[in-house]
C-alpha atoms as a PDB file:
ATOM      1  CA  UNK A   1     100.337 101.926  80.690  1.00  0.00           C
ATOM      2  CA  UNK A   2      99.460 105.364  80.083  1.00  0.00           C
ATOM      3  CA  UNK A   3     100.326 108.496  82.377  1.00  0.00           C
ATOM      4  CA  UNK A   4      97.744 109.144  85.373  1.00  0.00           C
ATOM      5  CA  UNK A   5      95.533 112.389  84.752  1.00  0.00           C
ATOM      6  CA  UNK A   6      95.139 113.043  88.402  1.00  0.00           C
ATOM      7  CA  UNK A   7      96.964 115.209  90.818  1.00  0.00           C
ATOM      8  CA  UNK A   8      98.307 113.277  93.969  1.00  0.00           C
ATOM      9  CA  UNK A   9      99.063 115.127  97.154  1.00  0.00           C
ATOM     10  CA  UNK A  10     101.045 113.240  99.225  1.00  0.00           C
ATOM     11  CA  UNK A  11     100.169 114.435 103.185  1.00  0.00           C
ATOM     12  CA  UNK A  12     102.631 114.437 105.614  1.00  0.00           C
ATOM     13  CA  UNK A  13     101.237 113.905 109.129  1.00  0.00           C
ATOM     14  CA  UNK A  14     102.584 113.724 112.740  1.00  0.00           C
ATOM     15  CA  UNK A  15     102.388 111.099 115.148  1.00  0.00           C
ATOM     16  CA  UNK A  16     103.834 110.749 118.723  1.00  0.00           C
ATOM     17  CA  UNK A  17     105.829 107.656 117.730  1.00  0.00           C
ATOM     18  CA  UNK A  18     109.558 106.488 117.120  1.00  0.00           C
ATOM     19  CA  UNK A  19     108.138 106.127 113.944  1.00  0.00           C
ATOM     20  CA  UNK A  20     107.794 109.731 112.840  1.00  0.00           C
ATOM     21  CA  UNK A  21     105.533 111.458 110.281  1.00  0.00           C
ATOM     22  CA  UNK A  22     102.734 108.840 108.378  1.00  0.00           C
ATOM     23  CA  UNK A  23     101.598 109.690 104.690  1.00  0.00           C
ATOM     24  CA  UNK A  24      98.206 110.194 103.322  1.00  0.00           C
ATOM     25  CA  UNK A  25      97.493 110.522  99.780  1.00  0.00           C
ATOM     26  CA  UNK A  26      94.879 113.235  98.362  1.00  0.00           C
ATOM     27  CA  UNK A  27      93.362 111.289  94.727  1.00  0.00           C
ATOM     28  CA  UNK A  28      91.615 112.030  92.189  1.00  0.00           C
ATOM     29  CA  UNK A  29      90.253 114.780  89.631  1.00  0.00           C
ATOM     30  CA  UNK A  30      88.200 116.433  92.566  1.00  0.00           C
ATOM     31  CA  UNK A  31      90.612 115.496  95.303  1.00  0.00           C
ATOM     32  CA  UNK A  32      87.891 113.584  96.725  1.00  0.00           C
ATOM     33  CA  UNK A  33      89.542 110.398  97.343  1.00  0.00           C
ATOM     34  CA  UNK A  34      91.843 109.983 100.690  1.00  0.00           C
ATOM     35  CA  UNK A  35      94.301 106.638 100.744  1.00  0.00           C
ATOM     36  CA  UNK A  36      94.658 106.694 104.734  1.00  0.00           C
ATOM     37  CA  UNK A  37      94.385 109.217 107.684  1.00  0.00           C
ATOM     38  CA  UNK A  38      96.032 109.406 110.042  1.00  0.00           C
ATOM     39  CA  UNK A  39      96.000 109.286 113.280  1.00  0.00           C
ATOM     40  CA  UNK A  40      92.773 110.595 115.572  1.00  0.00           C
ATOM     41  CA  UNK A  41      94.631 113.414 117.346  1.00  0.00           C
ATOM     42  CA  UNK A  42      94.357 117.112 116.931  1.00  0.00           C
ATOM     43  CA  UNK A  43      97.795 117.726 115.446  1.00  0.00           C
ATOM     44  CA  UNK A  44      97.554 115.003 113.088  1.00  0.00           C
ATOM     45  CA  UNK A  45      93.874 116.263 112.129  1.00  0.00           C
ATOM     46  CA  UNK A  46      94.618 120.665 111.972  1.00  0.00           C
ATOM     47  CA  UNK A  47      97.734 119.253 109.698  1.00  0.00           C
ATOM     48  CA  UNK A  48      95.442 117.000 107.021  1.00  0.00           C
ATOM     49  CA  UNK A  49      93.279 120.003 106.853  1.00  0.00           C
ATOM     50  CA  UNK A  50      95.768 122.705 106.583  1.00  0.00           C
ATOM     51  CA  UNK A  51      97.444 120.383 103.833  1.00  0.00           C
ATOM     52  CA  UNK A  52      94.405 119.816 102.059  1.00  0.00           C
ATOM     53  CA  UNK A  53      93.456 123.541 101.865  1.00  0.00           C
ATOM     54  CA  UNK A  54      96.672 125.094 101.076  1.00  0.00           C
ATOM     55  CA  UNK A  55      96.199 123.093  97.885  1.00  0.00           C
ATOM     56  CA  UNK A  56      92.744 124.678  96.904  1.00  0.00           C
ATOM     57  CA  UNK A  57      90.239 122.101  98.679  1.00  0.00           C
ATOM     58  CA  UNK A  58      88.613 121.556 101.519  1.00  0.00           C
ATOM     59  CA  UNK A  59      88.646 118.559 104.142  1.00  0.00           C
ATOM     60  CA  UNK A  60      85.209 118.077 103.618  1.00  0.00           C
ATOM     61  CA  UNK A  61      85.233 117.618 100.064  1.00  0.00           C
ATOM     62  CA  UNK A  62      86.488 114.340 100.899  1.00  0.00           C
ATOM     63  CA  UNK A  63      83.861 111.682  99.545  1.00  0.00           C
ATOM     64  CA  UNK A  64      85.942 108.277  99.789  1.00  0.00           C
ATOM     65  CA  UNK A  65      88.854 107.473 102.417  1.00  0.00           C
ATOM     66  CA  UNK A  66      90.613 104.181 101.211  1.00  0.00           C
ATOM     67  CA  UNK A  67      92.068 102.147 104.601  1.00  0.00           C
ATOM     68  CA  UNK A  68      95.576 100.048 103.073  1.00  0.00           C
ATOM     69  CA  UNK A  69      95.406  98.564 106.862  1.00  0.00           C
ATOM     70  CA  UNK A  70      94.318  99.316 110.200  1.00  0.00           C
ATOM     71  CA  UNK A  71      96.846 100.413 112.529  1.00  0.00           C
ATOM     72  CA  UNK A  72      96.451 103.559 113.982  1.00  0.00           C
ATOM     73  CA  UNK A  73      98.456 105.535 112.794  1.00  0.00           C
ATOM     74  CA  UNK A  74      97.796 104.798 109.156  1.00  0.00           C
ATOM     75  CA  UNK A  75      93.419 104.680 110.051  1.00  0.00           C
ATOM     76  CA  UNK A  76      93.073 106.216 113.754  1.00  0.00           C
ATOM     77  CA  UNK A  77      91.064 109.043 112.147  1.00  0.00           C
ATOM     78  CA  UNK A  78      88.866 106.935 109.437  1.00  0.00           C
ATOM     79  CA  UNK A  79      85.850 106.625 111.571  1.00  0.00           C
ATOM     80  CA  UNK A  80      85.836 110.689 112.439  1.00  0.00           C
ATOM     81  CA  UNK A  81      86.373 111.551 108.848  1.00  0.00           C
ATOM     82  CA  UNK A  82      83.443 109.342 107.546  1.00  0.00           C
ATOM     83  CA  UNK A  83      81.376 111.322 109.842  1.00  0.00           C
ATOM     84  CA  UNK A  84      82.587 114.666 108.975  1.00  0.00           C
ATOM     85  CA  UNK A  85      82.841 114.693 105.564  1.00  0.00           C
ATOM     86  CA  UNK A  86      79.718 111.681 105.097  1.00  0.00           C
ATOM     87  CA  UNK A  87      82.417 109.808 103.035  1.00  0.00           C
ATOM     88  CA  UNK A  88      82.502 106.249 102.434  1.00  0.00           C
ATOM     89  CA  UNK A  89      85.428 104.149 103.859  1.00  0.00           C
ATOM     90  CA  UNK A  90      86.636 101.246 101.717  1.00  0.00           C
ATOM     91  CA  UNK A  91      88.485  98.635 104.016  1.00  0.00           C
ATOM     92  CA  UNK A  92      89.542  94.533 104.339  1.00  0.00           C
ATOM     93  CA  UNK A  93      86.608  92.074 105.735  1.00  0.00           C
ATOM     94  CA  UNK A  94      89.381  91.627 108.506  1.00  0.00           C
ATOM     95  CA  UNK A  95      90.359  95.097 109.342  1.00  0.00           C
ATOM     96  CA  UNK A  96      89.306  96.247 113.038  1.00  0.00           C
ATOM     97  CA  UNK A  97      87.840  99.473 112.580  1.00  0.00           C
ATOM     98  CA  UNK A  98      85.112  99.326 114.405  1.00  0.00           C
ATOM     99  CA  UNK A  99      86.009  96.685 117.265  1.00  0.00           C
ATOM    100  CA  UNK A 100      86.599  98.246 120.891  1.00  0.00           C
ATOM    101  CA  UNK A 101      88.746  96.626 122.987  1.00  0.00           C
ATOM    102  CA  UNK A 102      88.975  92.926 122.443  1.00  0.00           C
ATOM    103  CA  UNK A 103      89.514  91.332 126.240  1.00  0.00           C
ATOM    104  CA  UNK A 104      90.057  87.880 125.163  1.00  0.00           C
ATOM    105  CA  UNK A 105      92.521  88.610 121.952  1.00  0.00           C
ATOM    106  CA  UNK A 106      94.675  90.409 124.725  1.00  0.00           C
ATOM    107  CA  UNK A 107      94.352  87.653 127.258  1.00  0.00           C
ATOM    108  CA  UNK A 108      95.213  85.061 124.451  1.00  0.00           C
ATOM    109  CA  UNK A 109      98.222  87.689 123.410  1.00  0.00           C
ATOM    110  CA  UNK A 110      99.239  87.942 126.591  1.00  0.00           C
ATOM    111  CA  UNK A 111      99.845  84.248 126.886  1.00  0.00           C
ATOM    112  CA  UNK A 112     101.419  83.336 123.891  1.00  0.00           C
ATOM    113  CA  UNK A 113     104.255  86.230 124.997  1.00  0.00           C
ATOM    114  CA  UNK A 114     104.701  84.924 128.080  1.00  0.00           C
ATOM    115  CA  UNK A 115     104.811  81.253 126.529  1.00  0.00           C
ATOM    116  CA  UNK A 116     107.196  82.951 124.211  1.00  0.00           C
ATOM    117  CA  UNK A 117     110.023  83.207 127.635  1.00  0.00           C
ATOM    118  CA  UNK A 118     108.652  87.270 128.133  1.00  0.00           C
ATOM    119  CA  UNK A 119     108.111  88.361 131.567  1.00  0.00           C
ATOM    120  CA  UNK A 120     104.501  88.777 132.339  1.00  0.00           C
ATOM    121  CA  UNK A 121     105.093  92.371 133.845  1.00  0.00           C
ATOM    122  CA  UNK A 122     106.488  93.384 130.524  1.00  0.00           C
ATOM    123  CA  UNK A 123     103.807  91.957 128.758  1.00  0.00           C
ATOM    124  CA  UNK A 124     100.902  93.066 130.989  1.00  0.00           C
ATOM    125  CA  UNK A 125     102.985  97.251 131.121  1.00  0.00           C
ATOM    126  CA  UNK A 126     103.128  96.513 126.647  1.00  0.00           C
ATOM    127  CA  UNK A 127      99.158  96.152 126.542  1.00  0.00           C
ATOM    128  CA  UNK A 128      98.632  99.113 129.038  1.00  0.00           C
ATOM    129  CA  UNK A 129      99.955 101.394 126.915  1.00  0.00           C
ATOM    130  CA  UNK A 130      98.419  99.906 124.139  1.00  0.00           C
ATOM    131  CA  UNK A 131      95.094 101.027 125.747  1.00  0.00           C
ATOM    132  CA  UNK A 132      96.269 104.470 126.264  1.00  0.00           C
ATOM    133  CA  UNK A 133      96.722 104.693 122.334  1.00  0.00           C
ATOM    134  CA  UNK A 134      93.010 103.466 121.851  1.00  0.00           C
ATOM    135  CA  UNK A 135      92.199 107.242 122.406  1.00  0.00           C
ATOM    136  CA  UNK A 136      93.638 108.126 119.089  1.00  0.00           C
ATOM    137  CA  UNK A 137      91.189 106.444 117.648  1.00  0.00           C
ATOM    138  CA  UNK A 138      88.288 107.590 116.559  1.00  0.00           C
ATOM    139  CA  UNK A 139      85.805 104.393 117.630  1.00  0.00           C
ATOM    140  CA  UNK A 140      82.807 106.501 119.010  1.00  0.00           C
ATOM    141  CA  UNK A 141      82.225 108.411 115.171  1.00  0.00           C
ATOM    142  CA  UNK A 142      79.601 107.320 113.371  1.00  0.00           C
ATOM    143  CA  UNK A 143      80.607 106.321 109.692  1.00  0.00           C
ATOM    144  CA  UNK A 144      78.497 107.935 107.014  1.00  0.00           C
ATOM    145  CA  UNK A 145      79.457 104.385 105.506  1.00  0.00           C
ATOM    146  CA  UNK A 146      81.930 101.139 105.016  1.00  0.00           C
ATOM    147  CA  UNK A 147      82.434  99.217 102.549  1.00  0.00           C
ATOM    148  CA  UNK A 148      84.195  95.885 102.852  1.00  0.00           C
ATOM    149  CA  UNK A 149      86.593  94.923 100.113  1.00  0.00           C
ATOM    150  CA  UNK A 150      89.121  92.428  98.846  1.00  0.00           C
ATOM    151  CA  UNK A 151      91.623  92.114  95.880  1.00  0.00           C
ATOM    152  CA  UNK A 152      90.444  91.515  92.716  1.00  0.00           C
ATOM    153  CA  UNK A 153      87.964  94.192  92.919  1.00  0.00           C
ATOM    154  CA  UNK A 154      87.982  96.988  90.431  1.00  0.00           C
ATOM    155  CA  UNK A 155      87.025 100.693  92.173  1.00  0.00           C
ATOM    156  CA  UNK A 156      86.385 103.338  89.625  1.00  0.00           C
ATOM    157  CA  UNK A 157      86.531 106.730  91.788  1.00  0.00           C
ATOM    158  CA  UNK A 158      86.987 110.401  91.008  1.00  0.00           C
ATOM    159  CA  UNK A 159      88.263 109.956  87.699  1.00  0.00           C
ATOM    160  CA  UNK A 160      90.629 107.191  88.677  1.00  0.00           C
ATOM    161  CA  UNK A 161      90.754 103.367  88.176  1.00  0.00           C
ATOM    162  CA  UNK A 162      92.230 101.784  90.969  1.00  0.00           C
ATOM    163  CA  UNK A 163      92.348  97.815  91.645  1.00  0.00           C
ATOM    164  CA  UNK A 164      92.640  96.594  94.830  1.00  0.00           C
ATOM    165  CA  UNK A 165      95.729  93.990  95.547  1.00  0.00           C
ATOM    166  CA  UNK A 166      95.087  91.752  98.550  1.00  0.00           C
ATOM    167  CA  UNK A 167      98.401  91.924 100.690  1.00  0.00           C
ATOM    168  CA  UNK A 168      98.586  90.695 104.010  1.00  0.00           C
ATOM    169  CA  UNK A 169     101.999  90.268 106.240  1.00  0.00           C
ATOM    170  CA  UNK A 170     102.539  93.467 107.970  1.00  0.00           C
ATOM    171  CA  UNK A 171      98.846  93.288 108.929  1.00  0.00           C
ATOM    172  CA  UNK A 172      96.116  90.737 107.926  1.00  0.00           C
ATOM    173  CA  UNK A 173      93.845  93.231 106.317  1.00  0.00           C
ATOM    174  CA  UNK A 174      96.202  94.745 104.250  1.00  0.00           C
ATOM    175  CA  UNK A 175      95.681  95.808 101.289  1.00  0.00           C
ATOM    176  CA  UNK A 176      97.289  97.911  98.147  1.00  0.00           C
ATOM    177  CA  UNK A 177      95.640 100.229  95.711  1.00  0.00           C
ATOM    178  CA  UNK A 178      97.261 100.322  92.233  1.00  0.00           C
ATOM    179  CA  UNK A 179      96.467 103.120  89.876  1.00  0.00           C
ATOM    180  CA  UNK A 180      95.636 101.119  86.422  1.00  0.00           C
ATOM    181  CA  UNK A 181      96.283 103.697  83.910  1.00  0.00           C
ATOM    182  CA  UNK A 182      99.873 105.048  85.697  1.00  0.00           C
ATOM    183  CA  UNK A 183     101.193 102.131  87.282  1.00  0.00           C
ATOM    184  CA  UNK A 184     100.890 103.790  90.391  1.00  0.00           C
ATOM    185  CA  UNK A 185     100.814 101.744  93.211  1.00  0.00           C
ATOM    186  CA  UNK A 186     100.180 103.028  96.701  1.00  0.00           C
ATOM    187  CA  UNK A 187     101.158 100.373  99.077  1.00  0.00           C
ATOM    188  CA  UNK A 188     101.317 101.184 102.220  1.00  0.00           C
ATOM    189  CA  UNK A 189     103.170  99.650 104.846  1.00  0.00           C
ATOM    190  CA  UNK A 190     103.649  96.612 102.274  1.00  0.00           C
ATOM    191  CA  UNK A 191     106.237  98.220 100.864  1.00  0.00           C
ATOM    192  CA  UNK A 192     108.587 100.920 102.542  1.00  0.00           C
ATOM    193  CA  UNK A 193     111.466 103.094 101.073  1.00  0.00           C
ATOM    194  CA  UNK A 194     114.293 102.859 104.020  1.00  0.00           C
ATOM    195  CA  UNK A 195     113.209  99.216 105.811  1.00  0.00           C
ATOM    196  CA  UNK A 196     111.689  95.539 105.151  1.00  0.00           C
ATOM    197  CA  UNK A 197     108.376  95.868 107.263  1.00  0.00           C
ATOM    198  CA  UNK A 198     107.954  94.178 110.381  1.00  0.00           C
ATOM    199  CA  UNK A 199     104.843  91.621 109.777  1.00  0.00           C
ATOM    200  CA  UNK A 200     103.094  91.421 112.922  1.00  0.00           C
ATOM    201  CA  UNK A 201     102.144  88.980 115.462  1.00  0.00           C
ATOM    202  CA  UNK A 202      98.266  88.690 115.434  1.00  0.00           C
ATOM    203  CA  UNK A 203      95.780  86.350 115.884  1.00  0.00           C
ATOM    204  CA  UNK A 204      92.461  86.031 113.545  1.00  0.00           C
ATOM    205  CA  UNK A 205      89.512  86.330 116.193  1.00  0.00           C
ATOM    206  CA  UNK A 206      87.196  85.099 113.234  1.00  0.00           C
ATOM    207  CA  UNK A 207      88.919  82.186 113.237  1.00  0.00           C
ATOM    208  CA  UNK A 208      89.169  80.877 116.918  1.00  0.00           C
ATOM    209  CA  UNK A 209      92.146  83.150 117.650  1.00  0.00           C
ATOM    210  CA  UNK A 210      94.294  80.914 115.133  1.00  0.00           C
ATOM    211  CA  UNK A 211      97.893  82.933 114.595  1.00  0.00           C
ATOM    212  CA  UNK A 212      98.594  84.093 111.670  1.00  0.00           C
ATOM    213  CA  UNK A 213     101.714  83.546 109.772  1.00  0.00           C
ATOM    214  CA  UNK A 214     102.272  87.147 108.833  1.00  0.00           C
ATOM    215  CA  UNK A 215     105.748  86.535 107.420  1.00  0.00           C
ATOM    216  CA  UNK A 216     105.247  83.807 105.208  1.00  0.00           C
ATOM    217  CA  UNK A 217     102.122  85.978 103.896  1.00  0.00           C
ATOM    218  CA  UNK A 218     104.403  88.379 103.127  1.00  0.00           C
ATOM    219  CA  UNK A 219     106.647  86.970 101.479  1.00  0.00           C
ATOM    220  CA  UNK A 220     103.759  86.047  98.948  1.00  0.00           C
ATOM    221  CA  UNK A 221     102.071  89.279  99.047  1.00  0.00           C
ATOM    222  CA  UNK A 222     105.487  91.044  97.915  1.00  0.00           C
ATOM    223  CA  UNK A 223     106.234  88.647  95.281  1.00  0.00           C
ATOM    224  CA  UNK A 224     102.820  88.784  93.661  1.00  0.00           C
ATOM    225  CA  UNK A 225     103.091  92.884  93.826  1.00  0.00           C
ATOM    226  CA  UNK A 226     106.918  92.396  91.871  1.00  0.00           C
ATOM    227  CA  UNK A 227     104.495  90.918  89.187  1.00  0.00           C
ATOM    228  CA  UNK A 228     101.948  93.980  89.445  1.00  0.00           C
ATOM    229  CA  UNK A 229     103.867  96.092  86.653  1.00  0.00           C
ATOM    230  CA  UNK A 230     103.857  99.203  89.289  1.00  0.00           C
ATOM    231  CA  UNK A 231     106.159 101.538  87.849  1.00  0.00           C
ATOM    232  CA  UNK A 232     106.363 103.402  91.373  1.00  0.00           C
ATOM    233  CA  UNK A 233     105.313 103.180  94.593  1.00  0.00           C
ATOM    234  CA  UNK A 234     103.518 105.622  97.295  1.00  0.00           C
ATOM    235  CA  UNK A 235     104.329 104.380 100.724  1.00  0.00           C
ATOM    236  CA  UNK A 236     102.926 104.823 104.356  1.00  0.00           C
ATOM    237  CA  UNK A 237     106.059 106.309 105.707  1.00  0.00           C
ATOM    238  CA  UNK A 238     108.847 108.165 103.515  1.00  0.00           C
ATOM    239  CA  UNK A 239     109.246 108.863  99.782  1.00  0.00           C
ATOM    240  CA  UNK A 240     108.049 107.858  96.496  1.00  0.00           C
ATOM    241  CA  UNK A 241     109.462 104.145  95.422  1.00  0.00           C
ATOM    242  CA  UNK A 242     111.093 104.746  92.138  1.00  0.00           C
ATOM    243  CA  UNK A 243     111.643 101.005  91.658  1.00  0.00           C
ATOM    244  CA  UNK A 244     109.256  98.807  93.110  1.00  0.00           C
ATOM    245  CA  UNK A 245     110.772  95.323  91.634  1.00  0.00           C
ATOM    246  CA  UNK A 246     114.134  96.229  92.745  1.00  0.00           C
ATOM    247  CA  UNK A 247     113.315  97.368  96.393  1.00  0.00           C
ATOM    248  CA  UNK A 248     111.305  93.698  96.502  1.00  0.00           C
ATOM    249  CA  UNK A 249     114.488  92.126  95.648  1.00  0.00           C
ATOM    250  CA  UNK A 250     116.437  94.092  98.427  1.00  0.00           C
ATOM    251  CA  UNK A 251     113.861  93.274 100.373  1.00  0.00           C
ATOM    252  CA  UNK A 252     113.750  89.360  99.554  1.00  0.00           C
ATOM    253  CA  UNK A 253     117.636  89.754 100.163  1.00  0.00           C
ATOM    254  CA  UNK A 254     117.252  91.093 103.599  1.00  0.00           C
ATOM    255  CA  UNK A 255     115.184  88.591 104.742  1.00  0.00           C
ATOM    256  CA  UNK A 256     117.397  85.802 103.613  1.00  0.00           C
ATOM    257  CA  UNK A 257     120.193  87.122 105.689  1.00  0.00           C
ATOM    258  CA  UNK A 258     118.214  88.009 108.667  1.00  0.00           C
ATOM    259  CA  UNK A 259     116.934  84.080 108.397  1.00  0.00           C
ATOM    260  CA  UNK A 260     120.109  82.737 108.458  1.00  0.00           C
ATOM    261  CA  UNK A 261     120.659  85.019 111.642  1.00  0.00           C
ATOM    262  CA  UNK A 262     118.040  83.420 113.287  1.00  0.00           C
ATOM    263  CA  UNK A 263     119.238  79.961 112.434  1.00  0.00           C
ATOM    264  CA  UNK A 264     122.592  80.956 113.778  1.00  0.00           C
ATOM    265  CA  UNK A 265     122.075  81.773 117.196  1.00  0.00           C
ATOM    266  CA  UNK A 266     119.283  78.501 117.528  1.00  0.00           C
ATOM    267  CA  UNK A 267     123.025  76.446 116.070  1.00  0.00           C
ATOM    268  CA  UNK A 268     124.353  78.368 119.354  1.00  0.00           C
ATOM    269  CA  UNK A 269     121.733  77.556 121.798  1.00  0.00           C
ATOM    270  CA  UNK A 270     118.817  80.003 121.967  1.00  0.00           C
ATOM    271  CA  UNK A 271     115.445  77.510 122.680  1.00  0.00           C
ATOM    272  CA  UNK A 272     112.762  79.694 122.993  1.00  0.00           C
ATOM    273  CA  UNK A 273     111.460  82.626 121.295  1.00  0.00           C
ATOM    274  CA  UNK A 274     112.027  85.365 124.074  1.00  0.00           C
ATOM    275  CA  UNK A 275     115.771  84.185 124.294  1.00  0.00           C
ATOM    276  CA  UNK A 276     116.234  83.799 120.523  1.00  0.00           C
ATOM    277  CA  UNK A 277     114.555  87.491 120.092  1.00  0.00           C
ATOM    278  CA  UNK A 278     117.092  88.838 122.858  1.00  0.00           C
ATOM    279  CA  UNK A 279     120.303  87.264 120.681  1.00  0.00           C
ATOM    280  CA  UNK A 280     119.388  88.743 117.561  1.00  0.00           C
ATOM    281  CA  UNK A 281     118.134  92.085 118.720  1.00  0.00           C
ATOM    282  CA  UNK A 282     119.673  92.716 122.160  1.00  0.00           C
ATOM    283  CA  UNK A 283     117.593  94.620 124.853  1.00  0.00           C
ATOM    284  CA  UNK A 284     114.742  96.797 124.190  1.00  0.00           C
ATOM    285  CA  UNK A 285     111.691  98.985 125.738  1.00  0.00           C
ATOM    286  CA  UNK A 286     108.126  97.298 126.027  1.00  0.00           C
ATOM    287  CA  UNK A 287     107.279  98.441 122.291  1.00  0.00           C
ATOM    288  CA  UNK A 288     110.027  97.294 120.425  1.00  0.00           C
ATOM    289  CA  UNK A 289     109.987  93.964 122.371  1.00  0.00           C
ATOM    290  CA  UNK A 290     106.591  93.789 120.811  1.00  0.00           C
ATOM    291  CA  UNK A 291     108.050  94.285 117.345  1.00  0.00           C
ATOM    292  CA  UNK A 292     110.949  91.901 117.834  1.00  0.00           C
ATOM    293  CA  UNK A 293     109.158  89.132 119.264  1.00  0.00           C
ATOM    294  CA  UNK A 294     106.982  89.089 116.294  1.00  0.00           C
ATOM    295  CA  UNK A 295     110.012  88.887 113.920  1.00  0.00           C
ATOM    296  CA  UNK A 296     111.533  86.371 115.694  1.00  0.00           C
ATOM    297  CA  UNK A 297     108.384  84.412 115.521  1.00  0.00           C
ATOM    298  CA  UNK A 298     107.714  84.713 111.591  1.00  0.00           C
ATOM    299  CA  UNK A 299     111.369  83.624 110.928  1.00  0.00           C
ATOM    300  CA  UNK A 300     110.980  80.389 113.232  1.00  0.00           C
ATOM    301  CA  UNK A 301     107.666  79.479 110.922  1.00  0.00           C
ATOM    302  CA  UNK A 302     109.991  80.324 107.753  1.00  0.00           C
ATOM    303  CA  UNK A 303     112.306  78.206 109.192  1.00  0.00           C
ATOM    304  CA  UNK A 304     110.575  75.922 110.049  1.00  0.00           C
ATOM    305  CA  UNK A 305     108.265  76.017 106.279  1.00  0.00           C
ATOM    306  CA  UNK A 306     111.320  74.964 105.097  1.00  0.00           C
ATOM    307  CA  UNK A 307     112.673  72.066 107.606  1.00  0.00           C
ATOM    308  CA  UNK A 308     115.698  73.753 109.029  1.00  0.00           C
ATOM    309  CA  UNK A 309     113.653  73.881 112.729  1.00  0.00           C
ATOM    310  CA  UNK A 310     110.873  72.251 114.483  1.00  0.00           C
ATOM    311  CA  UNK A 311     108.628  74.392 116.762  1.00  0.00           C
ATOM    312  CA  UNK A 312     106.789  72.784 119.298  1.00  0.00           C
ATOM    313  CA  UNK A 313     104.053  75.483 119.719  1.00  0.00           C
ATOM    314  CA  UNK A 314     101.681  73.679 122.047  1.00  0.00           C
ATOM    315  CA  UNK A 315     103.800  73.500 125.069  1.00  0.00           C
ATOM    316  CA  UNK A 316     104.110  75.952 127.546  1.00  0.00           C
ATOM    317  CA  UNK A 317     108.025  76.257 126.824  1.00  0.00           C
ATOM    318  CA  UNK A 318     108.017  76.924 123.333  1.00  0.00           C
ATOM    319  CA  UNK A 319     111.209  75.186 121.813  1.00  0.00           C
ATOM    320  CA  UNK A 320     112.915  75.434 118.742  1.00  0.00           C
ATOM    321  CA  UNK A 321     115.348  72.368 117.624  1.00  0.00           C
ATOM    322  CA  UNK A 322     117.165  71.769 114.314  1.00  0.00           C
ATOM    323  CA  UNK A 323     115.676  70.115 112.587  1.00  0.00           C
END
């Protein structure tokens, strides 16, 4: 592969969240091209700007804003962007853009957690404040335009030749964008300098509110992307990946060990997925509960993928036995 021709400004943007600072990327010949946004909240939106025009530009030069998935702190500001600067937004079929609040996907949530051994107050507090974050979302813009897009396709942009890698796990609509000519693959939360990403709990509402099995997706998504030939990597959150096959491989490592964590406290006695969670990860607030509960859940279906548990899913006590 030859050496990319294009400048790319990597934006560093605040949140309110445990999780710090997101990145955005700034593409192309014309710095037209945006890989996420941010969030849809002043401080997040004066910094993007500020960024963007302390390198020569202007915010509303911006002509294309490419979504990798759609949580909110990666796409909150997508829809208010598209407006602003009448730029097209290239997204996933699945990704949630432009869907207000979804009553029955939180009802149906709401009862697999509490099937899961959580207490319904916790759960019922967890999707409050979800609803407080909807406001940092930008839902009521108008989008100059959105495009709906999957891997395999080939998006020539700006000077740049970018195909688009299907890679659900963390998210179901997420997706990578890998720089052709450079090997340059910005990944988003796929891939992530200083952890192994957390995939998700969600359920598809396209599909009768089936769950999805975010971790075993994920564990194909990141072995097709060790096959990619990325040379590097640009991630949502933290530095540049100077070795994208061997962070897969740490990450393939952690998960091993982290399965076999799992498996050892079901040996000991934890039966359902609340109690197993609370073993492995020990007390925590409403959000990380949320983010534990669906790890403990993607390593019972790995587990039980590969015959070492059975799950009994339908019942309101949700069990896990050796199998």
């Amino acid at each position: 592969m030859s050496e990319s021709t294009f400048e790319i400004l990597q934006l560093s943007l605040p949140t309110p969240f445990p999780v710090g600072d997101v990145n955005a990327y700034l593409l192309g010949t014309e710095g037209s091209v945006l890989v996420d946004t941010g969030l849809y909240w002043q401080p997040s939106i004066e910094t993007l700007a500020s960024q963007i025009e302390a390198s020569g530009r202007r915010i509303e030069d911006i002509r294309t804003v490419l979504i990798t998935h759609d949580h909110l702190d990666h796409a909150g500001a997508a829809l208010h962007l598209s407006e602003r600067c009448q730029a097209a937004i290239y997204c996933h079929p699945r990704s949630s853009l432009e869907v207000r609040y979804d009553a029955e996907l939180i009802e149906r949530l709401s009862r697999f957690l509490v099937q899961c051994g959580l207490p319904r107050g916790q759960v019922e507090a967890g999707f409050r404040a979800f609803q407080r974050n909807e406001a940092l979302v930008s839902r009521d813009a108008t989008p100059h335009e959105i495009r709906r897009i999957q891997g395999g396709a080939t998006l020539h942009l700006d000077g740049l030749t970018l195909e688009v890698l299907e890679t659900p796990g963390h998210s179901p609509d997420h997706l990578c964008y890998l720089d052709v000519d450079g090997g340059l693959l910005f990944s988003g939360d796929t891939l992530l300098p200083h952890i192994t990403p957390n995939p998700l709990l969600s359920l598809d509402p396209l599909d009768g509110y089936r769950r999805d099995r975010n971790l075993l997706r994920y564990l194909d998504s990141i072995q097709a992307l060790k096959g990619c030939g990325a040379a590097c990597a640009y991630p949502g959150h933290g530095r540049v990946i100077d070795d994208v096959a061997g962070l897969i491989d740490r990450n393939l490592a952690f998960i091993e060990q982290r399965r076999e964590r799992f498996f050892a406290h079901i040996l000991a006695g934890a039966r359902r997925p609340g109690e197993l969670a609370a073993a492995v990860f020990g007390t925590l607030d409403i959000a990380n509960t949320y983010l534990a509960i669906s790890e403990t859940v993607g390593y019972l279906d790995l587990l039980e993928r590969d015959g070492q548990v059975t799950v009994d899913w339908d019942s309101p006590n949700i069990t896990a036995r050796p199998g």
